[in-house]
N, C-alpha and C. Protein backbone atom coordinates (compact mmCIF):
# COMPACT_ATOMS: atom_id res chain seq x y z
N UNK A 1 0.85 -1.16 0.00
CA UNK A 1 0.00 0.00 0.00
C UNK A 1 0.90 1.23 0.00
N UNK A 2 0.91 2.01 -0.80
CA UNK A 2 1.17 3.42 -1.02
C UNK A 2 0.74 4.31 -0.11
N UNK A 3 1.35 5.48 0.86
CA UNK A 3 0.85 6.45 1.17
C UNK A 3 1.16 7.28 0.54
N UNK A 4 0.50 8.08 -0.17
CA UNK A 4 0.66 9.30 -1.38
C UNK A 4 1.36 10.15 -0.80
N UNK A 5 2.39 11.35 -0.81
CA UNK A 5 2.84 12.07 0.21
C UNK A 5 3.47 12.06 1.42
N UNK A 6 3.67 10.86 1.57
CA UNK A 6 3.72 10.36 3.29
C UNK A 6 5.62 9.86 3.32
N UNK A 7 5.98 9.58 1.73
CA UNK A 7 7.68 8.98 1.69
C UNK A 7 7.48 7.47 2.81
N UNK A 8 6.55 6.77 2.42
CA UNK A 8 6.78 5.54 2.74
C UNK A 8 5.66 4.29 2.28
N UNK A 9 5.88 3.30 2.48
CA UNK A 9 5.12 1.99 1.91
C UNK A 9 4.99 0.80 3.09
N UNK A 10 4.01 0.26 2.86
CA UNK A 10 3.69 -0.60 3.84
C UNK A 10 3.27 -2.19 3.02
N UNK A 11 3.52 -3.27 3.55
CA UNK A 11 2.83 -4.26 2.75
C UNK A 11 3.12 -5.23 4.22
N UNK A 12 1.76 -5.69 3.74
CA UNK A 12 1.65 -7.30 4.21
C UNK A 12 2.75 -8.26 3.46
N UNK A 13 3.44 -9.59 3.78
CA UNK A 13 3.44 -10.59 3.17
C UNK A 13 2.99 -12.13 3.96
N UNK A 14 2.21 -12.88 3.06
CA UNK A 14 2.17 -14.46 3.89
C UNK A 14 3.03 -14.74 3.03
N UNK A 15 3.17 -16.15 3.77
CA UNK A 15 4.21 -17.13 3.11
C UNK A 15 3.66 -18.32 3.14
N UNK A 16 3.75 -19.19 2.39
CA UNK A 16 3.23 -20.63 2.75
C UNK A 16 4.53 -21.59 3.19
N UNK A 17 4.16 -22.49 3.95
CA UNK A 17 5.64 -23.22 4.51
C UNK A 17 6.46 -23.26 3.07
N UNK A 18 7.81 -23.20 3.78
CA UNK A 18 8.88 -23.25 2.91
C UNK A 18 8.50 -22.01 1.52
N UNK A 19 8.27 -21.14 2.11
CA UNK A 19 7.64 -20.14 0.60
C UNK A 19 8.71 -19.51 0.82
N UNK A 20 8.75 -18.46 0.03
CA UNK A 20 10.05 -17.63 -0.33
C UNK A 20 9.49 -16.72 -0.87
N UNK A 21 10.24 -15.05 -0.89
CA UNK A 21 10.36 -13.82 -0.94
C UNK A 21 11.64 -13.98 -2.15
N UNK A 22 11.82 -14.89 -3.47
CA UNK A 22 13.15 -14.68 -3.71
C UNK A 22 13.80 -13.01 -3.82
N UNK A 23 15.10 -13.50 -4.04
CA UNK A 23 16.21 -12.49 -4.37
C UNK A 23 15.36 -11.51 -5.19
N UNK A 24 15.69 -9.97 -4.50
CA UNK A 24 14.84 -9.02 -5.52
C UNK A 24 15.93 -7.63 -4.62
N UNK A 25 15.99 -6.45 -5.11
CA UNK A 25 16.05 -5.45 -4.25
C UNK A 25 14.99 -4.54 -5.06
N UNK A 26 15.24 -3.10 -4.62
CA UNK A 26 14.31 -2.16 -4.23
C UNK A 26 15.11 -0.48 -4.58
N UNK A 27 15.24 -0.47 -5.96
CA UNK A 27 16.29 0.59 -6.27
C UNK A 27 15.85 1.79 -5.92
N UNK A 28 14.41 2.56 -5.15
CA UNK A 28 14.98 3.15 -4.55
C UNK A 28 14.45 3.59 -3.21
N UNK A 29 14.50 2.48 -2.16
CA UNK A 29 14.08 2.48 -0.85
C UNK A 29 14.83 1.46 0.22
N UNK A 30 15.09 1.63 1.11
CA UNK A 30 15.49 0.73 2.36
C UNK A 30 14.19 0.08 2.85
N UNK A 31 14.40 -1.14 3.53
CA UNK A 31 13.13 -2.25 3.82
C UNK A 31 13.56 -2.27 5.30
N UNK A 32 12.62 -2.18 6.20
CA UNK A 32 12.27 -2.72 7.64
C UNK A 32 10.97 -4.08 7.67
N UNK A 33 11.60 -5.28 8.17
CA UNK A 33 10.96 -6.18 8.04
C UNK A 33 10.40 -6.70 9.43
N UNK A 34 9.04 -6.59 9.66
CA UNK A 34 8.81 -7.32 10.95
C UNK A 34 7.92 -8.41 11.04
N UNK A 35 8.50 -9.59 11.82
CA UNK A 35 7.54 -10.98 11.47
C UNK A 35 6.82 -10.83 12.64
N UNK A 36 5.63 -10.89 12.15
CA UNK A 36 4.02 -11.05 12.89
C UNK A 36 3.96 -12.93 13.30
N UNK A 37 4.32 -13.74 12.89
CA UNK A 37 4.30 -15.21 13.19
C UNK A 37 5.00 -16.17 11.85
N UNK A 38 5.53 -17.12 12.98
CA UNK A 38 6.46 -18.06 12.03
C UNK A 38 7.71 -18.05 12.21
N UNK A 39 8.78 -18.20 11.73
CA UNK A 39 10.35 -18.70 11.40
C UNK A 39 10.70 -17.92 9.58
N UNK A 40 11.43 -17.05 9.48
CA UNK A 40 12.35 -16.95 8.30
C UNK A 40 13.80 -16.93 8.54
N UNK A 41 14.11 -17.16 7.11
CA UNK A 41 15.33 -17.24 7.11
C UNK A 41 15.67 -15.81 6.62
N UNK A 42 15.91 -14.61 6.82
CA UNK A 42 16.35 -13.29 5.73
C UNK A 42 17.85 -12.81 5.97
N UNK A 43 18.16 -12.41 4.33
CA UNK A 43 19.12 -12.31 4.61
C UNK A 43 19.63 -11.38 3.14
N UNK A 44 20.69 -10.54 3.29
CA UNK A 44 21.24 -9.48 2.09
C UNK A 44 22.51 -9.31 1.61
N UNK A 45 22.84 -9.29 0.35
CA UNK A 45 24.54 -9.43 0.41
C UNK A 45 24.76 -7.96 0.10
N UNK A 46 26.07 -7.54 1.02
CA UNK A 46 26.46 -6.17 0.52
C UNK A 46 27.17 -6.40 -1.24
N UNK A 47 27.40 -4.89 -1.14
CA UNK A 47 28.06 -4.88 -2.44
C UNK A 47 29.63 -5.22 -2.78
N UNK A 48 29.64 -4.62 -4.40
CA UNK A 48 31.33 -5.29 -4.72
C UNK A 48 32.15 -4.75 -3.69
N UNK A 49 33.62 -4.86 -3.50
CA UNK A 49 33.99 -6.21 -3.94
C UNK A 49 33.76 -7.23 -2.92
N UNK A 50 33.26 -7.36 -1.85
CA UNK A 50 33.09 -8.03 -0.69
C UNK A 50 32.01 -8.74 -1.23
N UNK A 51 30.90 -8.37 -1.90
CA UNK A 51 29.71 -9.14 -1.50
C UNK A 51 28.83 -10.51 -0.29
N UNK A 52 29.36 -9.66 0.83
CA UNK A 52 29.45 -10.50 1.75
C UNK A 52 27.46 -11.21 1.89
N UNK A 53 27.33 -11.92 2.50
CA UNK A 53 26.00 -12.34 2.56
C UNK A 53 25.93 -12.03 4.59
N UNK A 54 24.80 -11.11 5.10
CA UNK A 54 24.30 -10.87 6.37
C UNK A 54 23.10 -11.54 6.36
N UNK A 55 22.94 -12.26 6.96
CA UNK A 55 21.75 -13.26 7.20
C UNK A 55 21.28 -13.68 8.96
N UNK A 56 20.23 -13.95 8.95
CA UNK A 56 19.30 -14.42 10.56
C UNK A 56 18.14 -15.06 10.63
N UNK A 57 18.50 -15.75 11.19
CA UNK A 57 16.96 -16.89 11.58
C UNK A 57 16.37 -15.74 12.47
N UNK A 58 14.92 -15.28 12.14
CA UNK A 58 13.52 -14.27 12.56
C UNK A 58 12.69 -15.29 13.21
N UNK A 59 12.65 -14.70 14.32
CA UNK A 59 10.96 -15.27 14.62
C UNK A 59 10.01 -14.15 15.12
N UNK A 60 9.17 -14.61 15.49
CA UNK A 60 8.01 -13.57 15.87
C UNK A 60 8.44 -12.81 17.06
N UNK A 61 8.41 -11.19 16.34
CA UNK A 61 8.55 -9.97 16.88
C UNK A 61 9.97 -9.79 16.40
N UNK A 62 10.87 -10.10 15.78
CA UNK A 62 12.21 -9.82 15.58
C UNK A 62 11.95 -9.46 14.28
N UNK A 63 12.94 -8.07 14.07
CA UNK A 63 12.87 -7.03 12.86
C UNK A 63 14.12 -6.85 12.51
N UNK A 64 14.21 -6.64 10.77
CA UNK A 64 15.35 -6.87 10.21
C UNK A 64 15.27 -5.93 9.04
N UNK A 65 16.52 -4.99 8.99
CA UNK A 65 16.57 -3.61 7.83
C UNK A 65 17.49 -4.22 6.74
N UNK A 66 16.79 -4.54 6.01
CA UNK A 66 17.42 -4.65 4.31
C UNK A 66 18.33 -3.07 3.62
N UNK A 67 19.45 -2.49 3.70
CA UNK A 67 19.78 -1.57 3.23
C UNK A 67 19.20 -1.26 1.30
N UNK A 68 18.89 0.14 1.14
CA UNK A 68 18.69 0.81 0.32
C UNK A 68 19.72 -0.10 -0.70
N UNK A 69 18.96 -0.67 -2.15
CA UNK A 69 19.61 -1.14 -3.20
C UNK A 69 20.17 -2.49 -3.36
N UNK A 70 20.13 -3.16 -2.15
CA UNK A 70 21.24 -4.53 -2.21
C UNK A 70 20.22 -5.68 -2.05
N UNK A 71 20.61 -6.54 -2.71
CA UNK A 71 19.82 -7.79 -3.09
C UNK A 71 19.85 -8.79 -1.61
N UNK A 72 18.19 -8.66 -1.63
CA UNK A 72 18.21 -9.40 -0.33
C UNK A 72 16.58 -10.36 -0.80
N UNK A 73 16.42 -11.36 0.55
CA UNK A 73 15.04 -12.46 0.08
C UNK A 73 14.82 -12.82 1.75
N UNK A 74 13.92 -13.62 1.47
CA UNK A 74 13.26 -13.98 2.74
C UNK A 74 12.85 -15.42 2.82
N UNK A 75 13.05 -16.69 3.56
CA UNK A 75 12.83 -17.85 3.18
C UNK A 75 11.88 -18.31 4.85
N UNK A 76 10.44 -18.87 4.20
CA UNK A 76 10.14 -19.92 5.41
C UNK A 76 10.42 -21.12 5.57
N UNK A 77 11.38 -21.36 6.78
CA UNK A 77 12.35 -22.27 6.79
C UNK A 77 11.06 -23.40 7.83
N UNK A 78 9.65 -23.22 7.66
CA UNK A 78 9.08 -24.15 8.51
C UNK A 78 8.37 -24.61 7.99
N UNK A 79 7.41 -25.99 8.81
CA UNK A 79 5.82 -26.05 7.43
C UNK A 79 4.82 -25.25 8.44
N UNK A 80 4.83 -24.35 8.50
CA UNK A 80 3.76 -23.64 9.03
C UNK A 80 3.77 -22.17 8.16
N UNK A 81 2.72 -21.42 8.47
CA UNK A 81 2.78 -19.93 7.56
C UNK A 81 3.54 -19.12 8.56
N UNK A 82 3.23 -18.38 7.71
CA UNK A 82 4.35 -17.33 8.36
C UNK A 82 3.92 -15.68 7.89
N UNK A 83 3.88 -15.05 8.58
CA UNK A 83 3.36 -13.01 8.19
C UNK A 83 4.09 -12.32 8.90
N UNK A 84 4.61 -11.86 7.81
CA UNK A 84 5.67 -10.21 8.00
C UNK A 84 4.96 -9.07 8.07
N UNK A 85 5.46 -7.83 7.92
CA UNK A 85 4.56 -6.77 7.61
C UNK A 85 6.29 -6.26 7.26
N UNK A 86 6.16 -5.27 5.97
CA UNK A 86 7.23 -4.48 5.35
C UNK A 86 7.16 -3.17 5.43
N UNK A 87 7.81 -2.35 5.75
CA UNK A 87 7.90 -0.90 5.34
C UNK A 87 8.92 -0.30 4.41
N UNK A 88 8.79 0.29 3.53
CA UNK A 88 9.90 0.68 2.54
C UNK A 88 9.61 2.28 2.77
N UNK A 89 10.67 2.65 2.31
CA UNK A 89 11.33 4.65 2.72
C UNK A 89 10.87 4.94 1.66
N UNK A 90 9.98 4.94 1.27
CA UNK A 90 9.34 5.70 -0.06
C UNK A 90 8.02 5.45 -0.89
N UNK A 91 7.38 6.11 -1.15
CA UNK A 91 6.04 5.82 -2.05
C UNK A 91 6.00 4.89 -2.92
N UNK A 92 6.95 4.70 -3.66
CA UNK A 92 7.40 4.08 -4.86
C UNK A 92 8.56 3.38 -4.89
N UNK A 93 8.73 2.19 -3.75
CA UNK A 93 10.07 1.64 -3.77
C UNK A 93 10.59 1.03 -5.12
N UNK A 94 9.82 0.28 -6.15
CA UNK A 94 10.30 -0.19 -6.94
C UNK A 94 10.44 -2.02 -6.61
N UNK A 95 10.49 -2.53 -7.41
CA UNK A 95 11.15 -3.55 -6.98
C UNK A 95 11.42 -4.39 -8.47
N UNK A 96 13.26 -5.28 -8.23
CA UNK A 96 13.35 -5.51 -9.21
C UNK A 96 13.59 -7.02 -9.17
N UNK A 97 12.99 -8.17 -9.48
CA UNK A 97 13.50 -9.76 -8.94
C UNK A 97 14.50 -10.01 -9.92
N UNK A 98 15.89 -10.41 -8.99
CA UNK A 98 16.54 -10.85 -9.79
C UNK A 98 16.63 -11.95 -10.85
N UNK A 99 16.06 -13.03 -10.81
CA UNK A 99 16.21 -13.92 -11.66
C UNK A 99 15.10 -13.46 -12.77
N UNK A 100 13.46 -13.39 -12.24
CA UNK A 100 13.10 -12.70 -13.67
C UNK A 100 13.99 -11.74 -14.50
N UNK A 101 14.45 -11.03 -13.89
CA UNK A 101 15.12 -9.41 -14.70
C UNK A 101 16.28 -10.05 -15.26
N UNK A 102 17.01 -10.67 -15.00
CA UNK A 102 18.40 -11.49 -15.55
C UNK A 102 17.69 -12.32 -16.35
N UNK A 103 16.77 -13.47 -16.68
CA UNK A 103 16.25 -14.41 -17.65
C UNK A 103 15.39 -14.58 -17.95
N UNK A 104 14.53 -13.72 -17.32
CA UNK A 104 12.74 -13.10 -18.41
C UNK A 104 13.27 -11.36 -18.81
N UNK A 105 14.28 -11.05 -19.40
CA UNK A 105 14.17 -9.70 -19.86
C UNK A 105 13.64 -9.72 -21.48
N UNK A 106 12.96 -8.73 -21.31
CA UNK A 106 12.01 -8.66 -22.75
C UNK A 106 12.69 -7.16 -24.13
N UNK A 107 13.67 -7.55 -24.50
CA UNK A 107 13.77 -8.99 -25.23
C UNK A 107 15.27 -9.38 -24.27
N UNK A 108 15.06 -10.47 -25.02
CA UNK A 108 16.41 -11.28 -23.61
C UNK A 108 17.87 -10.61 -23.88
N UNK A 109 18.16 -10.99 -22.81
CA UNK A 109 19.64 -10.88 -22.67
C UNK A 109 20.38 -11.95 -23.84
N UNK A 110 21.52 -11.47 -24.50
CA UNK A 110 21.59 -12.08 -25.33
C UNK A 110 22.93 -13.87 -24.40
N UNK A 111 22.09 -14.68 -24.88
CA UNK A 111 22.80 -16.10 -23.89
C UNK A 111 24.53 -15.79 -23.91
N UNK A 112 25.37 -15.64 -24.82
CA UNK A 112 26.76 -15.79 -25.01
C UNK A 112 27.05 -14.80 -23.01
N UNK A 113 26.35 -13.51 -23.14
CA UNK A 113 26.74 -12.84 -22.20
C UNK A 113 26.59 -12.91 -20.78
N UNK A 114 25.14 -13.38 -20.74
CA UNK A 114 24.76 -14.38 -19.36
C UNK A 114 25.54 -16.03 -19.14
N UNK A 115 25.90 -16.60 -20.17
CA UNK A 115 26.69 -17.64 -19.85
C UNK A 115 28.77 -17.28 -19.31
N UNK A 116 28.43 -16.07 -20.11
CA UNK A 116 29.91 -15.89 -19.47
C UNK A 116 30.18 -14.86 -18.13
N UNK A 117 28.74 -14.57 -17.96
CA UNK A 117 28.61 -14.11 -16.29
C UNK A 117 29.19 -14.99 -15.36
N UNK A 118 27.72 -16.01 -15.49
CA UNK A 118 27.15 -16.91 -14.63
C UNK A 118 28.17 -17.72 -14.79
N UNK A 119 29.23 -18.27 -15.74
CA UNK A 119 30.12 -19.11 -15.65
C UNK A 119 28.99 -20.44 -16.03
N UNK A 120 28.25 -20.20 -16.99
CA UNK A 120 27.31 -21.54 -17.45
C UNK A 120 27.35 -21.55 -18.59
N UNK A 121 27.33 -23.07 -18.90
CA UNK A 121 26.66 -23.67 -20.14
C UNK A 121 25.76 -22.84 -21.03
N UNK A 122 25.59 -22.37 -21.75
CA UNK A 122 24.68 -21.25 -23.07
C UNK A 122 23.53 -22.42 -23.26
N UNK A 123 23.49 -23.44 -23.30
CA UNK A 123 22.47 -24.50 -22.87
C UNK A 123 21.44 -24.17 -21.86
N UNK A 124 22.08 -24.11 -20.56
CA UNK A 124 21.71 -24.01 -19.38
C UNK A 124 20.91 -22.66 -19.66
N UNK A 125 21.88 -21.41 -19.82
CA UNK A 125 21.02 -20.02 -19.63
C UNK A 125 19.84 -20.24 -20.66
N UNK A 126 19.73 -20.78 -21.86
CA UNK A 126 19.29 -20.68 -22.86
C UNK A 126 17.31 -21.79 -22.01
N UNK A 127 17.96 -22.41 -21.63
CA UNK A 127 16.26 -23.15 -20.52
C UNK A 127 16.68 -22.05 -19.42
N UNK A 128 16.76 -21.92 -18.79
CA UNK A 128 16.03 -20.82 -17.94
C UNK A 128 15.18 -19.49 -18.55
N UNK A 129 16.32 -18.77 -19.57
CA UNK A 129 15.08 -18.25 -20.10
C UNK A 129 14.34 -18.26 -20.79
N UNK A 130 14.21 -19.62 -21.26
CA UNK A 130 12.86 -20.10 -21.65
C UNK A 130 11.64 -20.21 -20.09
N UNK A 131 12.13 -20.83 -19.39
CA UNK A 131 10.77 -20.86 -17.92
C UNK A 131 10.44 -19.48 -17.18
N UNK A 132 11.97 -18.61 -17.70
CA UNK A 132 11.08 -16.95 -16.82
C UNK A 132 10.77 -16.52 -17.68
């Protein structure tokens, strides 16, 4: 939900056991995450050259700040549900999922260049973006 004027965003998320928030960031807002019930796993990697990964097992009432821009996700590590509630620093955080945006880009990324990213097979990239 949008507050018009207000420089911030609010959202619900459920999860279904073992559901996932994949890898996405938010080019241009910081995330405060608070779990209402359940177990996640969340966690964000800073940037080059470190790209370190900061990660924590959440449970209910424990809150966790995703920094402005850096690729972060959220995993329910239980079989039970699980509800967050999100706030983002802005009306319009954006959001960009990484794997759609890397192998559903319209029109695609051309394979030679994603295989010599990813260090894969042109095979390999070439079925993935066929399924995103």
């Amino acid at each position: 939900m949008g507050l018009n004027t207000h420089g911030i965003s609010v959202v619900r998320i459920d999860y279904a056991p073992y559901g996932e928030n994949p890898p996405h960031i938010h080019p241009r807002a910081s995330e405060i995450l608070i779990v209402l019930e359940g177990t996640l796993l969340a966690g964000f990697v800073t940037s080059n050259p470190k790209n370190h990964l900061i990660s924590k097992v959440l449970n209910k009432g424990d809150v966790f700040v995703f920094p402005f821009g850096l690729i972060h996700f959220q995993f329910n590590i239980e079989n039970t549900y699980a509800v967050t509630i999100a706030a983002l620093g802005g009306q319009n955080p954006g959001v960009i999922t990484i794997a759609n945006a890397t192998f559903g880009s319209n029109p695609p990324i051309n394979p030679d260049i994603l295989a010599r990213a990813f260090q894969l097979d042109k095979k390999v990239v070439k079925y993935l973006q066929a399924v995103f």
